[in-house]
Protein backbone atom coordinates (compact mmCIF):
# COMPACT_ATOMS: atom_id res chain seq x y z
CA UNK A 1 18.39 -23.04 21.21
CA UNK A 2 14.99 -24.20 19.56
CA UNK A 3 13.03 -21.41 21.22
CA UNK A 4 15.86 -18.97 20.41
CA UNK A 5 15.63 -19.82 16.82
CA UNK A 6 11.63 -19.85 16.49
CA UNK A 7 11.80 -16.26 18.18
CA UNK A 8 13.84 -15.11 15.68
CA UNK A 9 12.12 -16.55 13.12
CA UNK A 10 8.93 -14.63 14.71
CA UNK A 11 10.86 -11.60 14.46
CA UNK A 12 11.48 -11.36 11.00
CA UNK A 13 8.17 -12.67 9.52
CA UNK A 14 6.79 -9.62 12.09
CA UNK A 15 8.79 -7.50 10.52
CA UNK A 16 8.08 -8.23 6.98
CA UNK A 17 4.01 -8.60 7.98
CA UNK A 18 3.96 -5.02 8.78
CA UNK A 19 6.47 -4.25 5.73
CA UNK A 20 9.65 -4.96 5.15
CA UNK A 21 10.01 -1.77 2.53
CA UNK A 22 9.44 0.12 5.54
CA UNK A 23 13.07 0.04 6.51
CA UNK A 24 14.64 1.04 3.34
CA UNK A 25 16.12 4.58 3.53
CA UNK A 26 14.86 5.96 0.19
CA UNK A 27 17.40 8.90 0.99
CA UNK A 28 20.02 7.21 -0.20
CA UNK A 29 18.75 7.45 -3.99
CA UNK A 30 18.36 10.91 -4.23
CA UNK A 31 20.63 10.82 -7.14
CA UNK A 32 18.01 9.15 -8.79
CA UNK A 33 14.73 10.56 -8.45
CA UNK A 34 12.91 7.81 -10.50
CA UNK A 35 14.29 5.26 -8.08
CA UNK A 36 13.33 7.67 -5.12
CA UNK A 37 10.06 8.15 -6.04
CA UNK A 38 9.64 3.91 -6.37
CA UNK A 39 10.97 3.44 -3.08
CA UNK A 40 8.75 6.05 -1.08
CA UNK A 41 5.51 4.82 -3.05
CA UNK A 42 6.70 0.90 -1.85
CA UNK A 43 6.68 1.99 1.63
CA UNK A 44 3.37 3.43 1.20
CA UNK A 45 3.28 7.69 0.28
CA UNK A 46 0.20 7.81 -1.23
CA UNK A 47 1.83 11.17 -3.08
CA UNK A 48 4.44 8.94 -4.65
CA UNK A 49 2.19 6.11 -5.78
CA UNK A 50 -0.45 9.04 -7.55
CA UNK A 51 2.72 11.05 -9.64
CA UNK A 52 3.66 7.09 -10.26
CA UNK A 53 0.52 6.24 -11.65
CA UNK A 54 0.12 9.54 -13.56
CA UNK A 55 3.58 9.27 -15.71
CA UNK A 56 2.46 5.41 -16.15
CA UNK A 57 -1.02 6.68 -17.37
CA UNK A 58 0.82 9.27 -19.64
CA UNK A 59 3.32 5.99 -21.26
CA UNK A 60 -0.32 4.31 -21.77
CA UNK A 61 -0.01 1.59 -19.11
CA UNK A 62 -3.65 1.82 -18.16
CA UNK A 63 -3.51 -1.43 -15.61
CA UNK A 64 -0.47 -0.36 -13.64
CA UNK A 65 -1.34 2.89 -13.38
CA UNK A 66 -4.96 1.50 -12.13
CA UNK A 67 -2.58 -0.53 -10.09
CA UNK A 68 -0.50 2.67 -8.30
CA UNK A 69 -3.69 4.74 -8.62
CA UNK A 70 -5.68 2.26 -5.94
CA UNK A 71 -2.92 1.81 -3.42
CA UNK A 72 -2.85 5.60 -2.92
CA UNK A 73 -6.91 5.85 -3.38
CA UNK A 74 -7.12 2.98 -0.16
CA UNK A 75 -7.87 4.47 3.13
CA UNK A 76 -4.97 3.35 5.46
CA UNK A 77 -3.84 2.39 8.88
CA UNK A 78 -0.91 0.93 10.65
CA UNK A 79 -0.51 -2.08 11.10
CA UNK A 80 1.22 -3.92 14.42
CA UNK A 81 1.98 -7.44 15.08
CA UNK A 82 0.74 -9.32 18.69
CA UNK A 83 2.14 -12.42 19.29
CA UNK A 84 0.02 -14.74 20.89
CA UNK A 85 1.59 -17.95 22.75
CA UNK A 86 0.19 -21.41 21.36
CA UNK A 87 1.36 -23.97 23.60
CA UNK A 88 4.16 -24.96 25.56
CA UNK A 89 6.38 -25.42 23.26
CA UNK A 90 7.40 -22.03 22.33
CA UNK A 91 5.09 -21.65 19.37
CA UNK A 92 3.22 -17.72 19.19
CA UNK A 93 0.25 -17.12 16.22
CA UNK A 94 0.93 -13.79 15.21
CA UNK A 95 -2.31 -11.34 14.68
CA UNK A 96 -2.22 -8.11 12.87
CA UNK A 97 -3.92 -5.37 14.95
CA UNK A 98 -5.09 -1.81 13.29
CA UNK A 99 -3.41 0.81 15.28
CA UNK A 100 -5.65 4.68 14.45
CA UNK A 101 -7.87 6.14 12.70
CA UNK A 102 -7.56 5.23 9.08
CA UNK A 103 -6.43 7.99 6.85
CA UNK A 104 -8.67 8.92 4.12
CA UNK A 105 -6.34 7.47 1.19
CA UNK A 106 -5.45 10.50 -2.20
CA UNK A 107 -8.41 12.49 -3.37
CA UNK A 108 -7.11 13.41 -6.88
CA UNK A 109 -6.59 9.38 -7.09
CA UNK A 110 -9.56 8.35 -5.96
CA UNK A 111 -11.30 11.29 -8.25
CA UNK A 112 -8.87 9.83 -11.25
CA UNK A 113 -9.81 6.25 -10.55
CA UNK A 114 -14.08 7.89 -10.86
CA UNK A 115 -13.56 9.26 -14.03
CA UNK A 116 -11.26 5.89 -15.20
CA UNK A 117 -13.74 3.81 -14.48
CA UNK A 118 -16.60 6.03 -15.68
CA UNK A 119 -15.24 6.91 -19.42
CA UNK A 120 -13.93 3.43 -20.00
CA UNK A 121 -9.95 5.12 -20.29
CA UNK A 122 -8.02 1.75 -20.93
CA UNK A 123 -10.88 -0.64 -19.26
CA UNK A 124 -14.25 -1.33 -19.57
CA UNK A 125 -16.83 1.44 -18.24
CA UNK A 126 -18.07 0.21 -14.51
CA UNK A 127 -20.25 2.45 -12.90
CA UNK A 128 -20.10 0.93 -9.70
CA UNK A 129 -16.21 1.40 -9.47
CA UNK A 130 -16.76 4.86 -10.74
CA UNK A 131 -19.22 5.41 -7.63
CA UNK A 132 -16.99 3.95 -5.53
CA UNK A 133 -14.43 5.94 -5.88
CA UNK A 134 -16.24 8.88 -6.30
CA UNK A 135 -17.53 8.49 -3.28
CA UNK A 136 -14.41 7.93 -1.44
CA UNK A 137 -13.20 11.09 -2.94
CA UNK A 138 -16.32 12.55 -0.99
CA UNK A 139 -17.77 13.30 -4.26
């Protein structure tokens, strides 16, 4: 029963370390687009989180749209879990392997974030930022 139980519990913290959003079926709010738009940019679309961080931009929310604007600019991969046994007594350590190539995270974000960072819009200028981005952007 105690190994049953600490399985399960390795199941679910699995499941939430690669992302528990992941499972949410943003189809079922396409009543609300707003809502839709949330729920794809949790589970990641890079798409969502830029048009999220350009209507929070246009309300003048500089940080949050900073916020959206560097989750889409990130290069990603997936993520899987391997569970490695500690012992005897049932006990795994989970490790989080990258599985791909990385994708190159959102230009126009990472080009956005460049000229952000550059001008000073809403935070202090930072070069380095700017060049960082920039050059993510390939620019």
């Amino acid at each position: 029963m105690q190994i049953t139980l600490k399985f399960l519990a390795i199941i679910m913290l699995s499941v939430c370390l690669s992302g528990c959003a992941t499972f949410r079926n943003c189809d079922s709010f396409t009543d609300d687009p707003i809502a839709q738009r949330y729920c794809l940019a949790d589970q990641g679309d890079e798409e969502a989180q830029y048009n999220i961080a350009v209507d929070t931009m246009e309300l003048g929310d500089t940080k949050n749209a900073i916020k959206w604007l560097e989750k889409a600019a990130e290069p990603k991969s997936d993520r899987i879990p391997d569970f490695i046994p500690t012992g005897n007594n049932g006990d795994v350590r989970i490790q989080m392997y990258e599985r791909g190539p990385k994708t190159p995270g959102h230009k126009k974000a990472q080009l956005l974030l460049g000229k952000i960072y550059e001008e000073g819009l809403g935070v202090d200028v930072d070069i380095n930022k700017a060049k960082k981005y920039r050059k993510m952007a390939g620019n």
